[in-house]
N, C-alpha and C. Protein backbone atom coordinates (compact mmCIF):
# COMPACT_ATOMS: atom_id res chain seq x y z
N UNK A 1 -20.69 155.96 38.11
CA UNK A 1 -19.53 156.74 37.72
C UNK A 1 -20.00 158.14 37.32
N UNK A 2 -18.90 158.65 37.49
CA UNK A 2 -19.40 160.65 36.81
C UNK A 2 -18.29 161.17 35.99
N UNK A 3 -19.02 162.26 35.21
CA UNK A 3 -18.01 162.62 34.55
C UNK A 3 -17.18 163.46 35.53
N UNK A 4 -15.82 163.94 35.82
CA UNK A 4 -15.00 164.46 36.40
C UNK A 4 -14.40 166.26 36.17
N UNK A 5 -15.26 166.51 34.70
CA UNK A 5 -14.68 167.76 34.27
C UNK A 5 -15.37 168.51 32.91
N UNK A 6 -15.35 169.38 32.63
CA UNK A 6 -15.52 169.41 31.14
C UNK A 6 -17.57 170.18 31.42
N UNK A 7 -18.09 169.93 30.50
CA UNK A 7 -19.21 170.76 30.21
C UNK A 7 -20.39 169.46 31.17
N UNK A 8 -20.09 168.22 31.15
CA UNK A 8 -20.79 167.63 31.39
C UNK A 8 -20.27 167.06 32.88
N UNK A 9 -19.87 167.48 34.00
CA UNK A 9 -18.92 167.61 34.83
C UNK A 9 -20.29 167.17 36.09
N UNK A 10 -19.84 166.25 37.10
CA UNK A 10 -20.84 165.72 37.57
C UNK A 10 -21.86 165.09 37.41
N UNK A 11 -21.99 164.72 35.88
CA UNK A 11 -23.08 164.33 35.76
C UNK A 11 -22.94 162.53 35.55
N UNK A 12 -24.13 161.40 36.15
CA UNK A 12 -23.55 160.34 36.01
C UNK A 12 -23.87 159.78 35.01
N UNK A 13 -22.87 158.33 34.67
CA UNK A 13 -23.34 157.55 33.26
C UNK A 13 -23.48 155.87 34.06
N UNK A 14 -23.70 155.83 33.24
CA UNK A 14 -23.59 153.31 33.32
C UNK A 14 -23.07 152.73 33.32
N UNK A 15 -22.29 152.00 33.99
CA UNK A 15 -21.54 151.09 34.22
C UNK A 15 -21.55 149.52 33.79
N UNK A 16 -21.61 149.15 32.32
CA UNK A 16 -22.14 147.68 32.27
C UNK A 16 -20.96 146.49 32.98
N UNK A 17 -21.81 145.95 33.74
CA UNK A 17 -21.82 144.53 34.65
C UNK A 17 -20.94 144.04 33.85
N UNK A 18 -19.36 143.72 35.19
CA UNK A 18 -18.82 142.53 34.08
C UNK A 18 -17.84 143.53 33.76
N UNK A 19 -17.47 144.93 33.52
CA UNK A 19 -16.15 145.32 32.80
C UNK A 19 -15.79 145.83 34.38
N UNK A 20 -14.15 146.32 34.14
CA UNK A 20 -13.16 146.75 34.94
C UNK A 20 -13.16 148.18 34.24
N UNK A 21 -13.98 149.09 35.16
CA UNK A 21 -14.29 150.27 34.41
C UNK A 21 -12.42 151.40 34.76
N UNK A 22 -12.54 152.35 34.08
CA UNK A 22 -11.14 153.21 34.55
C UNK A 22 -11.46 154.15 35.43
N UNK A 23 -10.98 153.58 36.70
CA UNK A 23 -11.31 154.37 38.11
C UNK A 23 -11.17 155.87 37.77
N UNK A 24 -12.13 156.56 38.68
CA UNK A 24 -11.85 158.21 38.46
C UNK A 24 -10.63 158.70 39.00
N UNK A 25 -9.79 158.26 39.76
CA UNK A 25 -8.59 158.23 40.07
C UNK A 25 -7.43 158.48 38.79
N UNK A 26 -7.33 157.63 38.12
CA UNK A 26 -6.98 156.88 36.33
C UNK A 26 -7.27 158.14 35.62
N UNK A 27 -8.70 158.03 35.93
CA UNK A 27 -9.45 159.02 34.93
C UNK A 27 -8.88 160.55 34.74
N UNK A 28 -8.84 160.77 36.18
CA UNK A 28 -8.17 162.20 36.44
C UNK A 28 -6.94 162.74 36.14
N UNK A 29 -5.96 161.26 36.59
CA UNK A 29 -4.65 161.02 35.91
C UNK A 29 -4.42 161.22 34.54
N UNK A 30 -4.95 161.02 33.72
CA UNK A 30 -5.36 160.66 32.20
C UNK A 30 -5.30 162.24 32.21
N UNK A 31 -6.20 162.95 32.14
CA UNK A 31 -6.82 164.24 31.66
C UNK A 31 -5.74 165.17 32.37
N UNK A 32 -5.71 165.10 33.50
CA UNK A 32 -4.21 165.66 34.14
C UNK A 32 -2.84 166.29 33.46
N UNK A 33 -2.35 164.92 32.78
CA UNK A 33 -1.44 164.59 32.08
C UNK A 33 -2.04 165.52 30.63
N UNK A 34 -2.73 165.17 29.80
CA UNK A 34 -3.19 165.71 28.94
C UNK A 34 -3.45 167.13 29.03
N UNK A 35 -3.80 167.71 29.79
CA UNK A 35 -4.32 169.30 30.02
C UNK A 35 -6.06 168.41 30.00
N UNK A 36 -6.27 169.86 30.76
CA UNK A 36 -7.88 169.58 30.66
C UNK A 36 -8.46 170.51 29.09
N UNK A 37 -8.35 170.47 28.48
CA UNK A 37 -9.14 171.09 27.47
C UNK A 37 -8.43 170.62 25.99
N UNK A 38 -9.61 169.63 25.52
CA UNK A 38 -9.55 168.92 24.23
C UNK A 38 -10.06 169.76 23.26
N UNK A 39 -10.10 171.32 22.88
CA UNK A 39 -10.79 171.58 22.38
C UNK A 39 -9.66 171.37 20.83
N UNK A 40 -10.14 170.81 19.91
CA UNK A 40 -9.69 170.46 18.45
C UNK A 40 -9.21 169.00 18.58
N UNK A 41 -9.32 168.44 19.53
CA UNK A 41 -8.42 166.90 19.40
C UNK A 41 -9.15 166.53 19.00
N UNK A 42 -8.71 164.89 18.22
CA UNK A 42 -9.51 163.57 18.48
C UNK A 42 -8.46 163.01 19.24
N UNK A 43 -9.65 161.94 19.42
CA UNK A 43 -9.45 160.66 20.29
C UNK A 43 -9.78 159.39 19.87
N UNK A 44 -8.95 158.07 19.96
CA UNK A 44 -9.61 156.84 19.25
C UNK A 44 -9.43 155.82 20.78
N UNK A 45 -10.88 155.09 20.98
CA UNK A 45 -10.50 154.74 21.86
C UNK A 45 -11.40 153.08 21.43
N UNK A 46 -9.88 152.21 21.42
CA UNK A 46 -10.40 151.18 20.82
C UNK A 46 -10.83 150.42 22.55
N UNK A 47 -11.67 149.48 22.50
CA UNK A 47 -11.69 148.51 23.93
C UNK A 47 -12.32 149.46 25.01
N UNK A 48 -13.34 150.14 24.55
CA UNK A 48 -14.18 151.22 24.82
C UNK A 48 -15.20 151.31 26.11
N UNK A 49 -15.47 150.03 26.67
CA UNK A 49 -15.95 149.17 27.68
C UNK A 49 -17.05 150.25 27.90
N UNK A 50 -17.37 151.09 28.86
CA UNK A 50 -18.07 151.99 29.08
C UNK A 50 -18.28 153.30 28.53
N UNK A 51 -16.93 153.58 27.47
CA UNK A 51 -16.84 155.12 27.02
C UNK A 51 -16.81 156.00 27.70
N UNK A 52 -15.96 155.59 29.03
CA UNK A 52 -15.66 156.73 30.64
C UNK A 52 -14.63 157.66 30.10
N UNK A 53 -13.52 157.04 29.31
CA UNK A 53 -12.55 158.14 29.05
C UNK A 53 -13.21 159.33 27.73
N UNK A 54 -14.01 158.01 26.64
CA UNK A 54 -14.32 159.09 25.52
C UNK A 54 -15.54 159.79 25.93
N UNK A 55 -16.05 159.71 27.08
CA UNK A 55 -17.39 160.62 27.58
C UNK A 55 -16.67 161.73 27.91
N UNK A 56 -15.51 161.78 29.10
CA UNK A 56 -15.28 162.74 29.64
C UNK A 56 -13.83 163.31 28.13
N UNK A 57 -13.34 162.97 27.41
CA UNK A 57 -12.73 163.87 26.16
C UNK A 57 -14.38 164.57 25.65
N UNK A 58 -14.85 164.32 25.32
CA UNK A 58 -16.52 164.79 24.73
C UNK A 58 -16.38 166.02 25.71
N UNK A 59 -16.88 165.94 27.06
CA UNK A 59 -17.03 166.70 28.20
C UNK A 59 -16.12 167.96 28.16
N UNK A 60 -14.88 167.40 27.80
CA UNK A 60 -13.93 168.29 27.58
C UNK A 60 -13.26 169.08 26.16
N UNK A 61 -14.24 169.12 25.48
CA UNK A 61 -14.22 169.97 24.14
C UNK A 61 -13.70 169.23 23.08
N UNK A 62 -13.51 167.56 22.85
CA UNK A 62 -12.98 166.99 22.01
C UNK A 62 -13.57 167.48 20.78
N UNK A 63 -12.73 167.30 19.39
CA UNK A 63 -13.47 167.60 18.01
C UNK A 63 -14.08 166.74 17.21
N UNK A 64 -13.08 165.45 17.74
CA UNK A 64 -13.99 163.83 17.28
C UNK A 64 -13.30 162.84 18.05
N UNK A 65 -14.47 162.29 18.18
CA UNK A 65 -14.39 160.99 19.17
C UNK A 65 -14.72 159.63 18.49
N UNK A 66 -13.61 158.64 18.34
CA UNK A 66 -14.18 157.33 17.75
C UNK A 66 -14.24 156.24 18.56
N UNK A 67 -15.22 155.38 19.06
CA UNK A 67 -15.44 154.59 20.49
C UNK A 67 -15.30 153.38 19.45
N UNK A 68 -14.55 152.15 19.69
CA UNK A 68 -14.95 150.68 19.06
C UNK A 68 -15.04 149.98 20.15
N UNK A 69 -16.11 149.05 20.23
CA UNK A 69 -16.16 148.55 20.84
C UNK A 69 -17.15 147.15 20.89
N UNK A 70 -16.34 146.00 20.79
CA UNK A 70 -17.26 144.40 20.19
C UNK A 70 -18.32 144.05 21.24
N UNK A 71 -17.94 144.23 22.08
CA UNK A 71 -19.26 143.12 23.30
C UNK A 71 -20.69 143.96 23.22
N UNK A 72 -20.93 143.46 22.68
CA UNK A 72 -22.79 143.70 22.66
C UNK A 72 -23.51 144.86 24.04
N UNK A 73 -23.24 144.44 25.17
CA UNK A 73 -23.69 144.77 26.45
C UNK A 73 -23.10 146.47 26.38
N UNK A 74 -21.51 146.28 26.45
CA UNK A 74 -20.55 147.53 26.68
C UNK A 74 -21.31 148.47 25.30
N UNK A 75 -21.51 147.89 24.33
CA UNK A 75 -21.84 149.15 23.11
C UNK A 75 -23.01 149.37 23.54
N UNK A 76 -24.44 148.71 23.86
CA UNK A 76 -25.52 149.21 23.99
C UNK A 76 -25.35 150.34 25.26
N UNK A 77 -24.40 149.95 26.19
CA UNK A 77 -24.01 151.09 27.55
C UNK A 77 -23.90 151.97 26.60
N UNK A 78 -22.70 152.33 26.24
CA UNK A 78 -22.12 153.60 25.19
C UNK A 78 -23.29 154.27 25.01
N UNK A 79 -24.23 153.73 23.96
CA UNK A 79 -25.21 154.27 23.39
C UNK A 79 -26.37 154.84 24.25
N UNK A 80 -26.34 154.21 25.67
CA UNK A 80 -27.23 154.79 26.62
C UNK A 80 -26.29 156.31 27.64
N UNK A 81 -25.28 155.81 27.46
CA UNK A 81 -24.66 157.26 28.22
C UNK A 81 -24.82 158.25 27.34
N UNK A 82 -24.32 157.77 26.18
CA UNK A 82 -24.44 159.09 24.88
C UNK A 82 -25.58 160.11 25.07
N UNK A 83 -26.90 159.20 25.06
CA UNK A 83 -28.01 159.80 25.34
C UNK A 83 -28.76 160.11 26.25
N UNK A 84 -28.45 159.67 27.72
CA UNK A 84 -28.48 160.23 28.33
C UNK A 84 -27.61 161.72 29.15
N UNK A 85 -26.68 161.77 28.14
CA UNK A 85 -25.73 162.86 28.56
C UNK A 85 -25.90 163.70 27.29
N UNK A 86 -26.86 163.35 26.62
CA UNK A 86 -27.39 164.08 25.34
C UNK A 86 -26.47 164.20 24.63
N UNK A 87 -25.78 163.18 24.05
CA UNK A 87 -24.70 163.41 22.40
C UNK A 87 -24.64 163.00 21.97
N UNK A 88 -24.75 163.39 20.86
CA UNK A 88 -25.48 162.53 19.40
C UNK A 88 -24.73 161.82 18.89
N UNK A 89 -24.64 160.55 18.56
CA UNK A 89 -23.77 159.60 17.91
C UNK A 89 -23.96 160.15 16.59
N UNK A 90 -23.01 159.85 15.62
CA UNK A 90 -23.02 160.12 14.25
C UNK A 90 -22.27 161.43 14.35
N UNK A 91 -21.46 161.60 12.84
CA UNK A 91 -20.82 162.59 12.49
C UNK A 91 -18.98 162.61 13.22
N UNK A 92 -19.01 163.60 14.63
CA UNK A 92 -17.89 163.78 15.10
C UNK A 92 -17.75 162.73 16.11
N UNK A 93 -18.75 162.06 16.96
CA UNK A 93 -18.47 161.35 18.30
C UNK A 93 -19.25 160.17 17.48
N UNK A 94 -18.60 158.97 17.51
CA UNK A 94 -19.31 157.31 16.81
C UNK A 94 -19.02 156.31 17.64
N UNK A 95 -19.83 155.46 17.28
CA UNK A 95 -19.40 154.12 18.07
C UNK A 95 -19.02 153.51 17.24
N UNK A 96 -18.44 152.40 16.87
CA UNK A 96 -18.38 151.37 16.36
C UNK A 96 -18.26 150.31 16.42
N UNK A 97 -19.30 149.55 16.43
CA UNK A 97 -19.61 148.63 17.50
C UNK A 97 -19.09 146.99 16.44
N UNK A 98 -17.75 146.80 16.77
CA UNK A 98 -17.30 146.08 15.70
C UNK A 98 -15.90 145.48 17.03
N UNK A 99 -14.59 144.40 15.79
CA UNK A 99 -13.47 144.26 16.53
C UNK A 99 -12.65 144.99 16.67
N UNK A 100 -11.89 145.56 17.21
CA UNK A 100 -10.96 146.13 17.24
C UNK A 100 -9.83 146.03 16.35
N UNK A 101 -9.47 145.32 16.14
CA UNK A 101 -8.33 145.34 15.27
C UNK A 101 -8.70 145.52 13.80
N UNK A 102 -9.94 144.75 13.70
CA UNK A 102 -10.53 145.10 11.84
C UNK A 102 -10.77 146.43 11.81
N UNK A 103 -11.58 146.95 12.88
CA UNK A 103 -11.57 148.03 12.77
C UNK A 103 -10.67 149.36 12.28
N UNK A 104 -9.34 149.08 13.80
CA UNK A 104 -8.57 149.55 12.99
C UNK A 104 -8.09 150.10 12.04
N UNK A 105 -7.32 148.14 11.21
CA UNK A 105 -7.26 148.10 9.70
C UNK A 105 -7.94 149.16 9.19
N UNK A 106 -9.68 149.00 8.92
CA UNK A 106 -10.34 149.71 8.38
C UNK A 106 -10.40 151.89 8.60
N UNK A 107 -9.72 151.68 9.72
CA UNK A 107 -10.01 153.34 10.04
C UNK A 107 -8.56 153.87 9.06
N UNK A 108 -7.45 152.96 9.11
CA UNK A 108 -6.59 153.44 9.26
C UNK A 108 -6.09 153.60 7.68
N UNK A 109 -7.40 153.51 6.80
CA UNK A 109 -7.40 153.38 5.01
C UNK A 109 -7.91 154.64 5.38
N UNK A 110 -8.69 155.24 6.04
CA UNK A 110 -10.08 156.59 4.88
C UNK A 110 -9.95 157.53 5.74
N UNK A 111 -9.16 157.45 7.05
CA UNK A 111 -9.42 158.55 8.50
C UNK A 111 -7.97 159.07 8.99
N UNK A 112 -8.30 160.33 8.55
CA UNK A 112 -7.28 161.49 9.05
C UNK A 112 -6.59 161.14 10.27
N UNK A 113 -5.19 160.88 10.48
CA UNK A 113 -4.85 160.68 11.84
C UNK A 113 -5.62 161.28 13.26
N UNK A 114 -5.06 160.10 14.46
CA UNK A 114 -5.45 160.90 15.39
C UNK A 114 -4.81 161.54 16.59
N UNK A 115 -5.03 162.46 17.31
CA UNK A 115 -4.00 163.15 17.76
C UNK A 115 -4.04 162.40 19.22
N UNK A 116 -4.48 161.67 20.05
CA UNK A 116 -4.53 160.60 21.06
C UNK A 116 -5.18 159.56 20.68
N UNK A 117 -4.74 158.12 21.28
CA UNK A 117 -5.31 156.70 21.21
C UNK A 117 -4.94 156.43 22.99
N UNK A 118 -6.30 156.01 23.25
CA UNK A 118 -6.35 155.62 24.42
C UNK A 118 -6.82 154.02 24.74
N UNK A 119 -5.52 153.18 24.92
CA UNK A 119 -5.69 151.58 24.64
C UNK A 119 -5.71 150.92 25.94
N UNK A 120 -7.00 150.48 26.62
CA UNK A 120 -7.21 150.18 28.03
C UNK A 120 -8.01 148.83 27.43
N UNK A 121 -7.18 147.66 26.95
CA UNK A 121 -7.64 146.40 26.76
C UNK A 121 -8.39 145.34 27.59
N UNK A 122 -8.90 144.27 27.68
CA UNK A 122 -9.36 143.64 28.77
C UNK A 122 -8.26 143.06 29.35
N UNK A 123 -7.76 143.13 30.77
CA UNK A 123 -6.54 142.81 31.03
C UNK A 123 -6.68 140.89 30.89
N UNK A 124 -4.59 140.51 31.14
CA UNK A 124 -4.44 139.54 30.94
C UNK A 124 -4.51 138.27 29.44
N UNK A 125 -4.42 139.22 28.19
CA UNK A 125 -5.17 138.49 27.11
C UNK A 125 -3.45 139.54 26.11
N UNK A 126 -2.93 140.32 26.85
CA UNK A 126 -1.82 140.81 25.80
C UNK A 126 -2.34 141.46 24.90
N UNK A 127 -3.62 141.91 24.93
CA UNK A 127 -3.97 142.92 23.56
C UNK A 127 -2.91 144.42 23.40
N UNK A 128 -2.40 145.00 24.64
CA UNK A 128 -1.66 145.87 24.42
C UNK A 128 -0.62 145.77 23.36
N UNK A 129 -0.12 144.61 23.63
CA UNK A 129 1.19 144.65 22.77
C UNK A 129 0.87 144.49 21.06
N UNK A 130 -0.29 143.74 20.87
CA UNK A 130 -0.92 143.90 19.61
C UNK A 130 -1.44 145.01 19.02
N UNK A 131 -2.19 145.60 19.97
CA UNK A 131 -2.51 147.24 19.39
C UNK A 131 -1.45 148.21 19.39
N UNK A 132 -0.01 148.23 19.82
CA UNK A 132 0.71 149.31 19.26
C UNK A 132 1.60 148.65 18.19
N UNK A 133 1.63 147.66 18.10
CA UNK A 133 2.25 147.10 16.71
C UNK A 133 1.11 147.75 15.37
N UNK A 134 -0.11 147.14 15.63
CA UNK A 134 -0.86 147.39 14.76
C UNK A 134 -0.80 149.00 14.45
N UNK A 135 -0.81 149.82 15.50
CA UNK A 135 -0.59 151.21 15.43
C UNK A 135 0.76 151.73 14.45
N UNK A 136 1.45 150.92 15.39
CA UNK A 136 3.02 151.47 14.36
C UNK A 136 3.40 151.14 12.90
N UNK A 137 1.92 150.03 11.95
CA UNK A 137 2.16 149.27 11.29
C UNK A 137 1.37 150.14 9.90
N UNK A 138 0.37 151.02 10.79
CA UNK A 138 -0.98 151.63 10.41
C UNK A 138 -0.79 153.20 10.28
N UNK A 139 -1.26 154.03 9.28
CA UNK A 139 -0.71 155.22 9.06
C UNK A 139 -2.43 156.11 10.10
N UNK A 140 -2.51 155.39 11.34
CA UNK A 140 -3.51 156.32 11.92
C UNK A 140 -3.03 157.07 13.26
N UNK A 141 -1.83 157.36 12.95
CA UNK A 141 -1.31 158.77 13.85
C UNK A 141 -0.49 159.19 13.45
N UNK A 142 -0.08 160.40 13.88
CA UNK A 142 0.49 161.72 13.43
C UNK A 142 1.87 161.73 14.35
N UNK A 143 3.33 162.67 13.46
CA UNK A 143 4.18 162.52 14.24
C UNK A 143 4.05 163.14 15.93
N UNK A 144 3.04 163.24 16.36
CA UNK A 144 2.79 164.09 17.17
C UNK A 144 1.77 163.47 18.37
N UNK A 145 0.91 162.63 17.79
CA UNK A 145 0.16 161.36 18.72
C UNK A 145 0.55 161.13 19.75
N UNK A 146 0.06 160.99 20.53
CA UNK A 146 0.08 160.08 21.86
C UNK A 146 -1.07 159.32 22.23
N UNK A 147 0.17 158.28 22.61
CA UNK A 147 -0.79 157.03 22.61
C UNK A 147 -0.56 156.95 24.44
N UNK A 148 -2.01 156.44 24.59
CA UNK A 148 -1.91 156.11 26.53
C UNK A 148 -2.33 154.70 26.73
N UNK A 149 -1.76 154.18 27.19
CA UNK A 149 -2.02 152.15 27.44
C UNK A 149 -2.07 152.24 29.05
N UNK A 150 -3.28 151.81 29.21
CA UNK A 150 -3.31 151.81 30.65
C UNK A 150 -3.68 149.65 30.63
N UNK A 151 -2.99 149.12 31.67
CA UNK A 151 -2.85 147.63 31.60
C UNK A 151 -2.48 147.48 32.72
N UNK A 152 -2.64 145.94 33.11
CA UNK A 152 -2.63 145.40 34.22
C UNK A 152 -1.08 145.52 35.06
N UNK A 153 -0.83 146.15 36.14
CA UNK A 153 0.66 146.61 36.76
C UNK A 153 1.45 145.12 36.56
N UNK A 154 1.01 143.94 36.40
CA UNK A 154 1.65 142.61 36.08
C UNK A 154 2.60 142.53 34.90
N UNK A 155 1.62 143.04 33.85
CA UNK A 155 2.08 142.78 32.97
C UNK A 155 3.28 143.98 31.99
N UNK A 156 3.96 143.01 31.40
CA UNK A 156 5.13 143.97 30.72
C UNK A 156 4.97 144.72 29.51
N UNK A 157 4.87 145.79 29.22
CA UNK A 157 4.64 146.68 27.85
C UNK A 157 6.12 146.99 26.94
N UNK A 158 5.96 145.89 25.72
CA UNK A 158 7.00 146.48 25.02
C UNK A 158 6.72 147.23 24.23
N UNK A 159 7.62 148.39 24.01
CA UNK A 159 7.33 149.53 23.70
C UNK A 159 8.32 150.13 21.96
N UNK A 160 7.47 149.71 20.86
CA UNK A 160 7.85 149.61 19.37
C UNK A 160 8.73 151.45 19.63
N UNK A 161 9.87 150.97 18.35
CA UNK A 161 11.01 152.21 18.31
C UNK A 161 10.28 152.93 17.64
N UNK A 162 8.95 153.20 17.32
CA UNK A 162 8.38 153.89 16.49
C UNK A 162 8.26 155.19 17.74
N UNK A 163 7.94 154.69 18.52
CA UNK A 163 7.68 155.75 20.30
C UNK A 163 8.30 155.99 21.07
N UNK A 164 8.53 156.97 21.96
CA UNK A 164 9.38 157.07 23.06
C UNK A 164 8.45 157.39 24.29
N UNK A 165 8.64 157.20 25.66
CA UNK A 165 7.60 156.95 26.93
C UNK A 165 8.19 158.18 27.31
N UNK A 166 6.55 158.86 27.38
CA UNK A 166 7.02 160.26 28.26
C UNK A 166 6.84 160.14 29.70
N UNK A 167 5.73 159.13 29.99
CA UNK A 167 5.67 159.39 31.43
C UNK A 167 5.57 157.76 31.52
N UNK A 168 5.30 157.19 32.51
CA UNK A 168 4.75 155.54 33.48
C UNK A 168 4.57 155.92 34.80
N UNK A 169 3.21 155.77 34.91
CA UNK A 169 2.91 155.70 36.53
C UNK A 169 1.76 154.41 37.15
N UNK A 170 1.97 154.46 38.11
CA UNK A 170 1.14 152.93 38.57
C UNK A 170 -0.14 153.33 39.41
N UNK A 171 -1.57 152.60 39.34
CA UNK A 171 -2.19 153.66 40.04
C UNK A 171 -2.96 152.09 40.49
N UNK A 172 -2.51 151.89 41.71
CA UNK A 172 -2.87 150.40 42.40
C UNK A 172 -2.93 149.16 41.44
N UNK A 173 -3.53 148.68 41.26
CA UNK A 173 -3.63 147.48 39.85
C UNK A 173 -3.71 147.74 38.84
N UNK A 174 -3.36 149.42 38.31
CA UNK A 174 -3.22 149.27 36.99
C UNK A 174 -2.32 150.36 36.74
N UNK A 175 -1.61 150.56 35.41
CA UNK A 175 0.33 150.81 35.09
C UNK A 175 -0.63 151.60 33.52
N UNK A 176 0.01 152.63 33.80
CA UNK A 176 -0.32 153.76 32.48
C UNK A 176 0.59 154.18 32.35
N UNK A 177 0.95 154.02 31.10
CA UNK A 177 2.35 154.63 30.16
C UNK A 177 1.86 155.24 28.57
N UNK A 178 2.40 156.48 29.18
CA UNK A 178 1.95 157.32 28.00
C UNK A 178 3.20 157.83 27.09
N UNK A 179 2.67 157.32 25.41
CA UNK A 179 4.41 157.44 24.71
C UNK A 179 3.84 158.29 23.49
N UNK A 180 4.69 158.59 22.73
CA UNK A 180 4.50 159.47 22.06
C UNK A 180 5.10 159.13 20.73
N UNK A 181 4.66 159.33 19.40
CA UNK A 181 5.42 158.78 18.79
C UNK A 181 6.51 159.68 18.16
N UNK A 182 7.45 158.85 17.39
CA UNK A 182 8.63 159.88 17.00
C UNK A 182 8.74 160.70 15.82
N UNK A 183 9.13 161.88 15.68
CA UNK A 183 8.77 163.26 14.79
C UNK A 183 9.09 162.35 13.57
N UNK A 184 9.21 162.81 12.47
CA UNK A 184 9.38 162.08 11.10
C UNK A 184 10.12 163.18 10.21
């Protein structure tokens, strides 16, 4: 895989064996939609598998990047792209190599909202619908957030009144709907 844009633009990372990485297709889509230039955002990107989306926000001037991510294999990847694309874990860009949802919980006590969440779960298991509950439940975004759920085109996304869907598009086997939450 490569990064697609941003300071680190062509350059490749790792792919650990075993995940359904987010095609550069997706990828492009994603950043597209967003503008290309993160310069002051964060990003929380729980279910982090490779850290393809939070490599290329990095790439693209993000201000902090928080990666969680449980499977052993996928975090040690993280930690090898990081450094081989030279960026220093600790401080603004972290891993956290923990569950997702405790995690969460835990971010969502001590950490300044964030201005995107990018929730690309392991498909077929319904974690989507659990992570924007947990989101809408959790004071870790801003009236202004956007959240992007990219999930299996099968499956159905219900979508909490806390948000409204700015866009849905389908990109072969997988359905990205990007919502936003509502002003306060």
């Amino acid at each position: 895989m490569k990064i697609l844009g941003g300071k680190y633009r062509g350059r490749n990372f790792y792919m650990p064996a075993g995940i359904r990485p987010t095609q550069n297709i997706l990828r492009e889509a994603i950043f597209d939609l967003l503008g290309h230039d993160f310069s002051g955002l964060s990003l929380l990107e729980p279910f982090a598998g490779s850290g393809a989306v939070s490599l290329e926000a990095i790439s693209r001037g993000a201000l902090e990047v928080v990666m969680i991510e449980h499977n052993d294999l996928n975090a040690k990847t993280i930690r090898e792209n990081c450094e081989l694309l030279g960026i220093e874990l600790g401080g603004d860009f972290s891993l956290i190599h923990a569950e997702a949802f405790t995690t969460l919980k835990r971010l969502s006590e001590g950490h300044k909202p964030f201005d995107i969440v990018f929730v690309d779960p392991p498909y077929g298991q319904k974690l989507a619908k659990k992570t924007l509950k947990l989101l809408t439940s959790r004071d870790i975004l801003h009236p202004q957030s956007l959240v992007m759920v990219q999930m299996e085109s099968s499956e159905n996304l219900e979508i909490p009144e806390d948000f409204k869907v700015l866009t849905q598009r389908r990109y072969g086997s997988s359905h990205l709907t990007v919502l936003q939450r509502h002003g306060e």
